[in-house]
PDB file of N, CA and C in Angstrom:
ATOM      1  N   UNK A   1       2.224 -27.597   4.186  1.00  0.00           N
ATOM      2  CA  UNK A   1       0.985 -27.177   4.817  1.00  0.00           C
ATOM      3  C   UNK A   1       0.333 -28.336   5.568  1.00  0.00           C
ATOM      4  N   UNK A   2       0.335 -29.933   5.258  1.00  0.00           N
ATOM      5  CA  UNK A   2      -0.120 -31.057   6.131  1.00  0.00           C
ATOM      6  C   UNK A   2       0.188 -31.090   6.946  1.00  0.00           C
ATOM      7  N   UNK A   3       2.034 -30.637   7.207  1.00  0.00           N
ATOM      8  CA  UNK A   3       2.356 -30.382   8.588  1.00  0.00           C
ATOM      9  C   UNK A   3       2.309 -29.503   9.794  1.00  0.00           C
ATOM     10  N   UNK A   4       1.506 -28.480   9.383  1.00  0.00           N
ATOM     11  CA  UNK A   4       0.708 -27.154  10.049  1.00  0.00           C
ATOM     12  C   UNK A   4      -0.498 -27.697  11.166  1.00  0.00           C
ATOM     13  N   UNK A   5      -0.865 -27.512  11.768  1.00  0.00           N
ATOM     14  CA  UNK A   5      -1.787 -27.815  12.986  1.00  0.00           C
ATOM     15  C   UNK A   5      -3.014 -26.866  12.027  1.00  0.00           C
ATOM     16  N   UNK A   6      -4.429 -27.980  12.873  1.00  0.00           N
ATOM     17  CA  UNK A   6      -5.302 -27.250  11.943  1.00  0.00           C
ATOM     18  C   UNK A   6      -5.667 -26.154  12.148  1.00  0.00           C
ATOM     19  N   UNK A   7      -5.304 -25.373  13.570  1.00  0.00           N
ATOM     20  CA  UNK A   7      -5.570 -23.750  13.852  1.00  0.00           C
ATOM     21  C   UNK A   7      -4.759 -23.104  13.674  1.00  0.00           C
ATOM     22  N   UNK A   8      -3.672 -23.275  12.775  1.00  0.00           N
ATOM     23  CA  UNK A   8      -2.626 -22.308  11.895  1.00  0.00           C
ATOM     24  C   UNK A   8      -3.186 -21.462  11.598  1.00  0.00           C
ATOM     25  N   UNK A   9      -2.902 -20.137  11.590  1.00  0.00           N
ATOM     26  CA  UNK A   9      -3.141 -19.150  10.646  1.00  0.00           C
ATOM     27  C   UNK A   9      -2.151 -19.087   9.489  1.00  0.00           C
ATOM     28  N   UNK A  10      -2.633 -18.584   8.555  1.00  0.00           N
ATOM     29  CA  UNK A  10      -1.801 -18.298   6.969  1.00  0.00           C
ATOM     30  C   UNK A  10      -1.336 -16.955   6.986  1.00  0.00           C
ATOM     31  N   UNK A  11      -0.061 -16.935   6.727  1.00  0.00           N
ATOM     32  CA  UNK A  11       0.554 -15.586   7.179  1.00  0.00           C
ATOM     33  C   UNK A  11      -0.568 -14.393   5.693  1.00  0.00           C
ATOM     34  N   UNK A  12      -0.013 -13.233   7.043  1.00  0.00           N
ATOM     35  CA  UNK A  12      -1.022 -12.153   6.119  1.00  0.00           C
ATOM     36  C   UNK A  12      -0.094 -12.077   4.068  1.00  0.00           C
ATOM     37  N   UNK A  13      -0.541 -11.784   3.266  1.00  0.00           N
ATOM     38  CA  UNK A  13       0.177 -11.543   2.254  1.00  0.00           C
ATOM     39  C   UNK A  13       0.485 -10.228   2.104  1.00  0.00           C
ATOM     40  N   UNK A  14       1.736  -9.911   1.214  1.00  0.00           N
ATOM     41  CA  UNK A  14       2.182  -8.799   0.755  1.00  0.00           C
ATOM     42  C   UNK A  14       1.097  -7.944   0.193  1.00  0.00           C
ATOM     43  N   UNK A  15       0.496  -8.783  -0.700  1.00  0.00           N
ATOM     44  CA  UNK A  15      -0.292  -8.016  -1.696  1.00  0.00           C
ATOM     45  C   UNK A  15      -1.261  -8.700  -2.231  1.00  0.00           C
ATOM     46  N   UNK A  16      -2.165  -8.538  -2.903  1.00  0.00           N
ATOM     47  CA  UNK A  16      -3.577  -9.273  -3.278  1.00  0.00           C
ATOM     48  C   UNK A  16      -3.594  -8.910  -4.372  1.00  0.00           C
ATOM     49  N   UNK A  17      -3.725  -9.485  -5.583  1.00  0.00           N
ATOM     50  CA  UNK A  17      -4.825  -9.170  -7.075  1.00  0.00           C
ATOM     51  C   UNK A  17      -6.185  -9.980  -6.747  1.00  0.00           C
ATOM     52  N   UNK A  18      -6.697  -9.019  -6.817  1.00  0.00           N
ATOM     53  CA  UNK A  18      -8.716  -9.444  -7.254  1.00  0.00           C
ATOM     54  C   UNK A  18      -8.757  -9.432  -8.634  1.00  0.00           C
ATOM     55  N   UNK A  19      -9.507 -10.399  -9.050  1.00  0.00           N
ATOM     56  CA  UNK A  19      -9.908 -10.653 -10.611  1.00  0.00           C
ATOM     57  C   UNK A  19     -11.134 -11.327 -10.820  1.00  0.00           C
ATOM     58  N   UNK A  20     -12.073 -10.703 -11.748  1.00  0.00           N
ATOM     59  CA  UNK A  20     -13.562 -11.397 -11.942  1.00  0.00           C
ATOM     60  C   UNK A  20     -13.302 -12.117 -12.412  1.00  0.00           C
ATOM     61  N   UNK A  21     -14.423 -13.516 -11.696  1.00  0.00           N
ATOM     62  CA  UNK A  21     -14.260 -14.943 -12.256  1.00  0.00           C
ATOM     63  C   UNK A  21     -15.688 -15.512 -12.753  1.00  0.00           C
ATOM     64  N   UNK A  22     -15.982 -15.715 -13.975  1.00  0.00           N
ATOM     65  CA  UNK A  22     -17.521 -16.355 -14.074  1.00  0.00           C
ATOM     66  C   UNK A  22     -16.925 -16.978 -15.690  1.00  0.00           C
ATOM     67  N   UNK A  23     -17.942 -17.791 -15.863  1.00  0.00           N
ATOM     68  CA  UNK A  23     -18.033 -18.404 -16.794  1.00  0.00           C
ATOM     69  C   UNK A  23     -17.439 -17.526 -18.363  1.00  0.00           C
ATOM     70  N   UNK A  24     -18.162 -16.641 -18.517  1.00  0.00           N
ATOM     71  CA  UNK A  24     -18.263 -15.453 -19.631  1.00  0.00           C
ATOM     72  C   UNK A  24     -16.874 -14.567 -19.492  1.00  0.00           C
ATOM     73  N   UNK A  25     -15.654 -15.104 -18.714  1.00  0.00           N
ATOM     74  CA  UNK A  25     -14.933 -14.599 -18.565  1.00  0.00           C
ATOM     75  C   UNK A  25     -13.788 -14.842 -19.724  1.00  0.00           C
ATOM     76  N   UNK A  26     -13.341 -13.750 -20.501  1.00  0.00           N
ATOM     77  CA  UNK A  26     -12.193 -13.797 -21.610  1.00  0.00           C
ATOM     78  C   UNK A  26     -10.745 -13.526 -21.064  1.00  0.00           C
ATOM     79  N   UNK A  27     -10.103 -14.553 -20.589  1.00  0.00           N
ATOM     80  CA  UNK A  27      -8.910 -14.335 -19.990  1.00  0.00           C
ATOM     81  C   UNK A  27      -7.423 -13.796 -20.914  1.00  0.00           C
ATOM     82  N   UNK A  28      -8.218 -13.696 -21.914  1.00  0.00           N
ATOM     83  CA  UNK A  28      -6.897 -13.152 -23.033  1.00  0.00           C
ATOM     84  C   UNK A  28      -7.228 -11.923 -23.139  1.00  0.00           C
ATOM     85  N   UNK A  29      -8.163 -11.167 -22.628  1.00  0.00           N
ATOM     86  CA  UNK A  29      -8.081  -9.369 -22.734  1.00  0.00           C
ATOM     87  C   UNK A  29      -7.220  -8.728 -22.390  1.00  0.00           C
ATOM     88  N   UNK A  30      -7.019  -8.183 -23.102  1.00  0.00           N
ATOM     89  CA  UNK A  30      -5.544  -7.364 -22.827  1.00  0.00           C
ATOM     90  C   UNK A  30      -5.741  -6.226 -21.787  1.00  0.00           C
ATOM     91  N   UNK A  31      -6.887  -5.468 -21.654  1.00  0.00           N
ATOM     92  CA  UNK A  31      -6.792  -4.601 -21.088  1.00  0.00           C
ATOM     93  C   UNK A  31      -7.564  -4.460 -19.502  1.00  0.00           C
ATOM     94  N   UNK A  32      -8.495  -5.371 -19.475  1.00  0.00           N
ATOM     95  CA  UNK A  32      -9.654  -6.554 -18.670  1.00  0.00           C
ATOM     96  C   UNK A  32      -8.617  -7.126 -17.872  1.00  0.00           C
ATOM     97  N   UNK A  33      -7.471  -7.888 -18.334  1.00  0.00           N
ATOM     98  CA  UNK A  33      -7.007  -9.068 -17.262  1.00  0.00           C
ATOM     99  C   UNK A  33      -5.447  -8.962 -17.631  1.00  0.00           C
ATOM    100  N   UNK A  34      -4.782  -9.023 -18.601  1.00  0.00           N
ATOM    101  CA  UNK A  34      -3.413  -9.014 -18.462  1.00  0.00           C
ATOM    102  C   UNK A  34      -2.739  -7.707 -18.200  1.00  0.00           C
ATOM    103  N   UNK A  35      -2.938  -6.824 -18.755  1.00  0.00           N
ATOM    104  CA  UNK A  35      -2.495  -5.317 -17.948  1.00  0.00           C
ATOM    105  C   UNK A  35      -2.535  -5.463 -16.975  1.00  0.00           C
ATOM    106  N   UNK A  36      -3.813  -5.371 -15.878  1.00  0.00           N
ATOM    107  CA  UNK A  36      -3.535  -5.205 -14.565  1.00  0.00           C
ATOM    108  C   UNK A  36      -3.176  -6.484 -13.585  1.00  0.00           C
ATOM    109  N   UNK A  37      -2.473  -7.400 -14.327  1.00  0.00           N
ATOM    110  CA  UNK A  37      -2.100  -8.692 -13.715  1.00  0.00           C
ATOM    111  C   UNK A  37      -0.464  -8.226 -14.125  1.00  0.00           C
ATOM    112  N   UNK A  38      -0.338  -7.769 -14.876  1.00  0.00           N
ATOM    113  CA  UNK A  38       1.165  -7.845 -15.639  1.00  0.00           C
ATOM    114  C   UNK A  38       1.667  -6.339 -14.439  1.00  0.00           C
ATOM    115  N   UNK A  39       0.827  -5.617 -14.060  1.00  0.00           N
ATOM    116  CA  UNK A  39       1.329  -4.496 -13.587  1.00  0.00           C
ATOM    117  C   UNK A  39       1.203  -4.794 -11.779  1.00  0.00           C
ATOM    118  N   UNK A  40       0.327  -5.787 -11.657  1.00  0.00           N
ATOM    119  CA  UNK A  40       0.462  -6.153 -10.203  1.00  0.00           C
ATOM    120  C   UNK A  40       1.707  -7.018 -10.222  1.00  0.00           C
ATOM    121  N   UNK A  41       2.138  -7.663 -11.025  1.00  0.00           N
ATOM    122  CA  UNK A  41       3.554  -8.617 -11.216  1.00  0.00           C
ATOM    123  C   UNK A  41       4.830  -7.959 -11.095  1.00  0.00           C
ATOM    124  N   UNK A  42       4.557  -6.433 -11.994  1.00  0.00           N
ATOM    125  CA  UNK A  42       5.596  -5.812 -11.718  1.00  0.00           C
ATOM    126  C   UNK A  42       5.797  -5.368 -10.678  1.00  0.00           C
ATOM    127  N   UNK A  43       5.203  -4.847  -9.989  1.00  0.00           N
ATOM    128  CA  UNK A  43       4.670  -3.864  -8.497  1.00  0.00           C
ATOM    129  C   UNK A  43       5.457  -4.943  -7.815  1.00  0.00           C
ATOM    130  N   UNK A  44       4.843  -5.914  -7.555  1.00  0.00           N
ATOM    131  CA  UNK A  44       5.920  -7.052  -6.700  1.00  0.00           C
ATOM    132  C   UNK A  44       7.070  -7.606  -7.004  1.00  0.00           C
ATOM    133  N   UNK A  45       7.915  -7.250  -8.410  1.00  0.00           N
ATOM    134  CA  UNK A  45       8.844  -7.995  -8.581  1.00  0.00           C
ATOM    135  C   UNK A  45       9.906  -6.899  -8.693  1.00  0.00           C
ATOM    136  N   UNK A  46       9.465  -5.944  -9.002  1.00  0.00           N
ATOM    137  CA  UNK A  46       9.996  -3.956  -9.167  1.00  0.00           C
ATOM    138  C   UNK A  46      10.815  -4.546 -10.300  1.00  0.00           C
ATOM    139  N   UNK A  47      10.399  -5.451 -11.308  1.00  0.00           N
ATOM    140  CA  UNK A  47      10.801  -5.106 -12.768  1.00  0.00           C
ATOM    141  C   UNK A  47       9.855  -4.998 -13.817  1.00  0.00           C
ATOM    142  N   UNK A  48      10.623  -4.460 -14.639  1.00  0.00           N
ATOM    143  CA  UNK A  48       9.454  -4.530 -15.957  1.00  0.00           C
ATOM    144  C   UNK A  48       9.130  -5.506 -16.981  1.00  0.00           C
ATOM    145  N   UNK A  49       8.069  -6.047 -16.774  1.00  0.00           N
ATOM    146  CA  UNK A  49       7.959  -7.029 -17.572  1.00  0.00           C
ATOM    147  C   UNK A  49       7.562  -7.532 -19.118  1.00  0.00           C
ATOM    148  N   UNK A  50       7.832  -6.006 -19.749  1.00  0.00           N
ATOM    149  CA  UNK A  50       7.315  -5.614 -20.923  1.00  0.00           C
ATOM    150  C   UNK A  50       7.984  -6.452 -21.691  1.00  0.00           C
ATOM    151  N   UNK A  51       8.018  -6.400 -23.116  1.00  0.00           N
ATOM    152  CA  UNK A  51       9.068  -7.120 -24.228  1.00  0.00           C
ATOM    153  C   UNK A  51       9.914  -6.084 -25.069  1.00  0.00           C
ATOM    154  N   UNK A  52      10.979  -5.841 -24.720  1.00  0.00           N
ATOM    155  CA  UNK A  52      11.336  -4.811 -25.912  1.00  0.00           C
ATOM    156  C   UNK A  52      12.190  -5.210 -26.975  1.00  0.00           C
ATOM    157  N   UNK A  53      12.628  -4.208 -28.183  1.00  0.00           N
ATOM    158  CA  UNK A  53      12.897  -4.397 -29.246  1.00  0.00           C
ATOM    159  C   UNK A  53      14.640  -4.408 -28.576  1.00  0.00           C
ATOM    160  N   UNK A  54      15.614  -4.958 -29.714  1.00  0.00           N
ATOM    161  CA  UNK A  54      17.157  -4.771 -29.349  1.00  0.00           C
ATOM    162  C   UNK A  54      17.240  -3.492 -29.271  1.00  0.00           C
ATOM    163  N   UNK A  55      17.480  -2.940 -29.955  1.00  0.00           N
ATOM    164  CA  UNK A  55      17.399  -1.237 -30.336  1.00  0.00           C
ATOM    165  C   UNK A  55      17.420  -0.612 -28.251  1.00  0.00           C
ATOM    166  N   UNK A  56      16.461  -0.807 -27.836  1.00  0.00           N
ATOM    167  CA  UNK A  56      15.784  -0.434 -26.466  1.00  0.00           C
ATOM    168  C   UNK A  56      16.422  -1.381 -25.572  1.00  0.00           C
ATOM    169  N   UNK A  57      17.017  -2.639 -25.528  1.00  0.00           N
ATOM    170  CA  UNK A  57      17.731  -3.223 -24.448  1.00  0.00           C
ATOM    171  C   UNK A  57      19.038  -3.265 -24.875  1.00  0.00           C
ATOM    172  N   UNK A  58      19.506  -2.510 -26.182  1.00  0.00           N
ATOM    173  CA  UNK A  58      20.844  -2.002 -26.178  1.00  0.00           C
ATOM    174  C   UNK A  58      20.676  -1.019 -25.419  1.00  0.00           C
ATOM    175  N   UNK A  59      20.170   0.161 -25.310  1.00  0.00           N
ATOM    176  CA  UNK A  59      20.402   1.155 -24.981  1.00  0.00           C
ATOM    177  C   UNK A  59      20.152   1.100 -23.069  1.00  0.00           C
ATOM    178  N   UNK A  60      19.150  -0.189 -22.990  1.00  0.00           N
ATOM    179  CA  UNK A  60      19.468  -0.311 -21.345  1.00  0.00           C
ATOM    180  C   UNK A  60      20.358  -0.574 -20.713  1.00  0.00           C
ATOM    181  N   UNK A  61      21.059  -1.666 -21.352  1.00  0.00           N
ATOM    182  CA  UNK A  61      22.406  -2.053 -21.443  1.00  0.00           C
ATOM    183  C   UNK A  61      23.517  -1.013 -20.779  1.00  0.00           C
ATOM    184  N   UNK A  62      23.178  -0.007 -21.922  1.00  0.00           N
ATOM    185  CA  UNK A  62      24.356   1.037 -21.528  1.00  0.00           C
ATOM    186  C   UNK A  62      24.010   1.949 -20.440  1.00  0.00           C
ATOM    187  N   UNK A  63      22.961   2.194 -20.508  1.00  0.00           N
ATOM    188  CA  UNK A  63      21.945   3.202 -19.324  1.00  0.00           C
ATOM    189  C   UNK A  63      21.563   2.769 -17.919  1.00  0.00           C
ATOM    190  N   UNK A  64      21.087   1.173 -17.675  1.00  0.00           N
ATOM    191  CA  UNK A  64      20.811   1.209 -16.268  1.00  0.00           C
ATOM    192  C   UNK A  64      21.574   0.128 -15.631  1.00  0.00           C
ATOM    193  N   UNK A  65      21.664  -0.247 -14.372  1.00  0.00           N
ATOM    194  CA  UNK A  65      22.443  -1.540 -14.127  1.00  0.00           C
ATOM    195  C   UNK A  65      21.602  -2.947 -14.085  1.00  0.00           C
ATOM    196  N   UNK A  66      20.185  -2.541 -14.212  1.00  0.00           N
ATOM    197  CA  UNK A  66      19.648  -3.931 -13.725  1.00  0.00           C
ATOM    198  C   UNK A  66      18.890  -3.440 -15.285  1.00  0.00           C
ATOM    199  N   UNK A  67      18.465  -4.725 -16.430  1.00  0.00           N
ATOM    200  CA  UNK A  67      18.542  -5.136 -17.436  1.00  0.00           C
ATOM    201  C   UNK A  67      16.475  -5.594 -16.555  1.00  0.00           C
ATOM    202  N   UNK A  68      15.739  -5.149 -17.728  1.00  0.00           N
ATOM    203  CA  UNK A  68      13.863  -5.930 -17.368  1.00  0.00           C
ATOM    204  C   UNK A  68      14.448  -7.679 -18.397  1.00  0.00           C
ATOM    205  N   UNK A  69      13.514  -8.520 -17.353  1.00  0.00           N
ATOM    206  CA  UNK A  69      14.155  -9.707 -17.623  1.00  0.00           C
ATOM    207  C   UNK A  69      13.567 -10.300 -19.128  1.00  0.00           C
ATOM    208  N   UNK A  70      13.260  -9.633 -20.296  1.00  0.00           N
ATOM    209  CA  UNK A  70      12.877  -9.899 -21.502  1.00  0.00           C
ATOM    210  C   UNK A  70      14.358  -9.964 -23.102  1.00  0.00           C
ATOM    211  N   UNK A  71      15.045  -8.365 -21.865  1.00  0.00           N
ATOM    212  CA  UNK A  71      16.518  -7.762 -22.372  1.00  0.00           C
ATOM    213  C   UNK A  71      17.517  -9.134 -21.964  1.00  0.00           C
ATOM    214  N   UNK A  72      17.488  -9.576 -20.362  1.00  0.00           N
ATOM    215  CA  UNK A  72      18.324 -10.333 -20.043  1.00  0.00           C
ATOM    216  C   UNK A  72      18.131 -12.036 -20.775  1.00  0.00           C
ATOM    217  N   UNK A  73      16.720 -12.332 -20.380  1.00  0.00           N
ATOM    218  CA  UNK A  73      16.510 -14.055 -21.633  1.00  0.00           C
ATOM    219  C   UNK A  73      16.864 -14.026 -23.276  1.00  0.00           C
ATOM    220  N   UNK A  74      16.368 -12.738 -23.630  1.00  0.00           N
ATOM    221  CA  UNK A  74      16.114 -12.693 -25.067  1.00  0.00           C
ATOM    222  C   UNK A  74      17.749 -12.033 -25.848  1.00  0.00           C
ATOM    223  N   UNK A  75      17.730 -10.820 -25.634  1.00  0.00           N
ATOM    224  CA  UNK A  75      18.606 -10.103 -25.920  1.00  0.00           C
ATOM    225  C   UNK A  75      19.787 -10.121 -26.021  1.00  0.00           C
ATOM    226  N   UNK A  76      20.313 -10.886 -24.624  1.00  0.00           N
ATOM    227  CA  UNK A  76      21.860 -10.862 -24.653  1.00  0.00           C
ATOM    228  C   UNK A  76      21.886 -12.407 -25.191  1.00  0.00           C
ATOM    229  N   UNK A  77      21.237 -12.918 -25.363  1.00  0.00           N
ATOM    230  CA  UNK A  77      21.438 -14.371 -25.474  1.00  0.00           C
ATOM    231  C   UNK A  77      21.157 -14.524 -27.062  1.00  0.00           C
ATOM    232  N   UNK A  78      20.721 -13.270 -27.818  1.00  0.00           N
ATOM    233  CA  UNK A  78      20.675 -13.260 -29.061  1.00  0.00           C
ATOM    234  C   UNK A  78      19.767 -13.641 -29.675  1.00  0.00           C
ATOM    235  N   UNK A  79      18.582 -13.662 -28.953  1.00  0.00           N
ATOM    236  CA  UNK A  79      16.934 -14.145 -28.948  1.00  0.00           C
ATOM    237  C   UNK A  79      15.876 -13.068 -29.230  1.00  0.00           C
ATOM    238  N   UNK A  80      16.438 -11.815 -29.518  1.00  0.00           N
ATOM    239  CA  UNK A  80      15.537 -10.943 -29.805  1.00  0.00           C
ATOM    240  C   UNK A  80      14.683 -10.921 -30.607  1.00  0.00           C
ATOM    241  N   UNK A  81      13.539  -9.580 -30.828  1.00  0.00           N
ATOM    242  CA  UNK A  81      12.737  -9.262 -31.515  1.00  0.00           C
ATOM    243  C   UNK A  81      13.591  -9.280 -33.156  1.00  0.00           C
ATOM    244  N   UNK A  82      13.064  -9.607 -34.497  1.00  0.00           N
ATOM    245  CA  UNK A  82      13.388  -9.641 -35.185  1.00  0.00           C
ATOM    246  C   UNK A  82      12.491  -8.507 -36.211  1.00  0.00           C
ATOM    247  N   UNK A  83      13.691  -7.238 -36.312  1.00  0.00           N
ATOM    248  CA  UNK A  83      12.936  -5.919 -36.871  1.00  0.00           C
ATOM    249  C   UNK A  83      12.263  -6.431 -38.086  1.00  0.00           C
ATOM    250  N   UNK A  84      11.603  -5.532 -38.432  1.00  0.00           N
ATOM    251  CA  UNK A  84      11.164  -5.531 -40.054  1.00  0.00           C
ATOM    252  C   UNK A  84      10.799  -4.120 -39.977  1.00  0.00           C
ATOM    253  N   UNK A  85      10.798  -3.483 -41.145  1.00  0.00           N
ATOM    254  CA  UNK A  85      10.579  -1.949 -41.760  1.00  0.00           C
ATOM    255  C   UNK A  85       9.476  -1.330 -41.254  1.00  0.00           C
ATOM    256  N   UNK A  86       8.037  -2.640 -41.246  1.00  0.00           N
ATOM    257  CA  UNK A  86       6.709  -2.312 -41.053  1.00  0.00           C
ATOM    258  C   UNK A  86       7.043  -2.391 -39.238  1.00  0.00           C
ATOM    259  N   UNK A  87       7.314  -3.420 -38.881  1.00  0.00           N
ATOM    260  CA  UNK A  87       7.562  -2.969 -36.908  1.00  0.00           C
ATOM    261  C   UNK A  87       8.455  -1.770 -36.706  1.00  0.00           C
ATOM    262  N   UNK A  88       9.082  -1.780 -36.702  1.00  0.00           N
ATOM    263  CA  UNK A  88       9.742  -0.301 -36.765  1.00  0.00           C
ATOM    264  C   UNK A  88       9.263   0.558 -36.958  1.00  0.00           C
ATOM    265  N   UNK A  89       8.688   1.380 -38.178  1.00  0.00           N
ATOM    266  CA  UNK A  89       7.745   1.992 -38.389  1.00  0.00           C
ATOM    267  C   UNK A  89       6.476   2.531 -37.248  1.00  0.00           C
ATOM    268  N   UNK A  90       5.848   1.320 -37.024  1.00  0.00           N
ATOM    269  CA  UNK A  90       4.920   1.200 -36.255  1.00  0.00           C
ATOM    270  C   UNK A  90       5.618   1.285 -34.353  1.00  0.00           C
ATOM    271  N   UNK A  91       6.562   0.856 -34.459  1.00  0.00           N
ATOM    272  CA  UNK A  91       7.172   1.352 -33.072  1.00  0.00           C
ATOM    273  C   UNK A  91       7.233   2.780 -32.579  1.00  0.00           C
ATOM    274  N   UNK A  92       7.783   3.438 -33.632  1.00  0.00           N
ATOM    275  CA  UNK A  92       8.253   4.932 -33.820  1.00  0.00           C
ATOM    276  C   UNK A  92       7.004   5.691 -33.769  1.00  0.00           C
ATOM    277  N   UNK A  93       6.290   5.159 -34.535  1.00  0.00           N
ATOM    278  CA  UNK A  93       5.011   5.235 -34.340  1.00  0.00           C
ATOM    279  C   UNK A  93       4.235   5.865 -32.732  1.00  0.00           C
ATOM    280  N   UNK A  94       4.118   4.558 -32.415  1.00  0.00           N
ATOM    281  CA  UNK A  94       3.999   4.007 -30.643  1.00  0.00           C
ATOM    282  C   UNK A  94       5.343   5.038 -29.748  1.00  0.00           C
ATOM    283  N   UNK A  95       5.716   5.697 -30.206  1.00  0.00           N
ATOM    284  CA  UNK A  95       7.076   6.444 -29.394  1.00  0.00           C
ATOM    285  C   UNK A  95       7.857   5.038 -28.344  1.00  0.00           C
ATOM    286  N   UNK A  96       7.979   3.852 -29.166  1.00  0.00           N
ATOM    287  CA  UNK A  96       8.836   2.994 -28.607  1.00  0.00           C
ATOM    288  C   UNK A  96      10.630   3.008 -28.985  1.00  0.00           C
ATOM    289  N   UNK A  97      10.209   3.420 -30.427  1.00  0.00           N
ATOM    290  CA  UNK A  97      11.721   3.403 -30.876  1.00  0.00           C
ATOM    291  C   UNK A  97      11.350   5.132 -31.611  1.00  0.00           C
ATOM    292  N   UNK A  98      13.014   5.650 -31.503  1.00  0.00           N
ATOM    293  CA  UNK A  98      12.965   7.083 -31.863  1.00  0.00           C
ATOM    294  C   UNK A  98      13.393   6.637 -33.492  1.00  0.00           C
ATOM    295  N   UNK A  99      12.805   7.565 -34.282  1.00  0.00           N
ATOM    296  CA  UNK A  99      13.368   7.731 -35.523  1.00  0.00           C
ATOM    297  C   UNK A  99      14.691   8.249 -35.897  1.00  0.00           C
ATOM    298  N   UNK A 100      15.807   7.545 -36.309  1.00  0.00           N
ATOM    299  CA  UNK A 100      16.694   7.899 -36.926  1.00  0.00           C
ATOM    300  C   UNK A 100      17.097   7.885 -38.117  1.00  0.00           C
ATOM    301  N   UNK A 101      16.221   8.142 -39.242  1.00  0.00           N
ATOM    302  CA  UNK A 101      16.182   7.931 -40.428  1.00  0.00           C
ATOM    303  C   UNK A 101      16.059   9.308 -40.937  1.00  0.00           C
TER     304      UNK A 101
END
């Protein structure tokens, strides 16, 4: 950008996120600021950036060709979510994982 002349224009952008900024601002809200930051991320990257359980990036595995990049770092590399009775539960719960019990 130093090497730009100072009446450059800045090319137009793809896309914009607006986000309130003041002092009193809680940047760990989940529903306030990372949802709609996590869903403007996806919108521009056209993946999903969720976290899922093995169970669910096995089954992407077999189902789609392009893997959300949580399946591809974590999953195949043997880095996954580590079940327990009570997450599970509570997944099935959440209609994340189907019950097969």
């Amino acid at each position: 950008m130093r090497l730009r002349p100072p009446d450059w224009p800045l090319p137009r952008p793809d896309a914009i996120h607006h986000i309130v900024e003041d002092f009193l601002t809680d940047w760990t809200a989940p529903n306030a600021h990372i949802l709609p930051l996590r869903r403007f991320l996806e919108n521009c990257l056209s993946t999903d950036l969720r976290n899922f359980f093995a169970e669910s990036c096995f089954l992407f595995a077999f189902t789609h060709q392009k893997l959300p990049p949580s399946c591809q770092q974590g999953y195949l590399r043997m880095q996954g979510l580590v079940g327990s009775q009570e997450l599970r539960h509570h997944a099935v719960q959440a209609g994340l994982l189907q019950d097969y019990t």
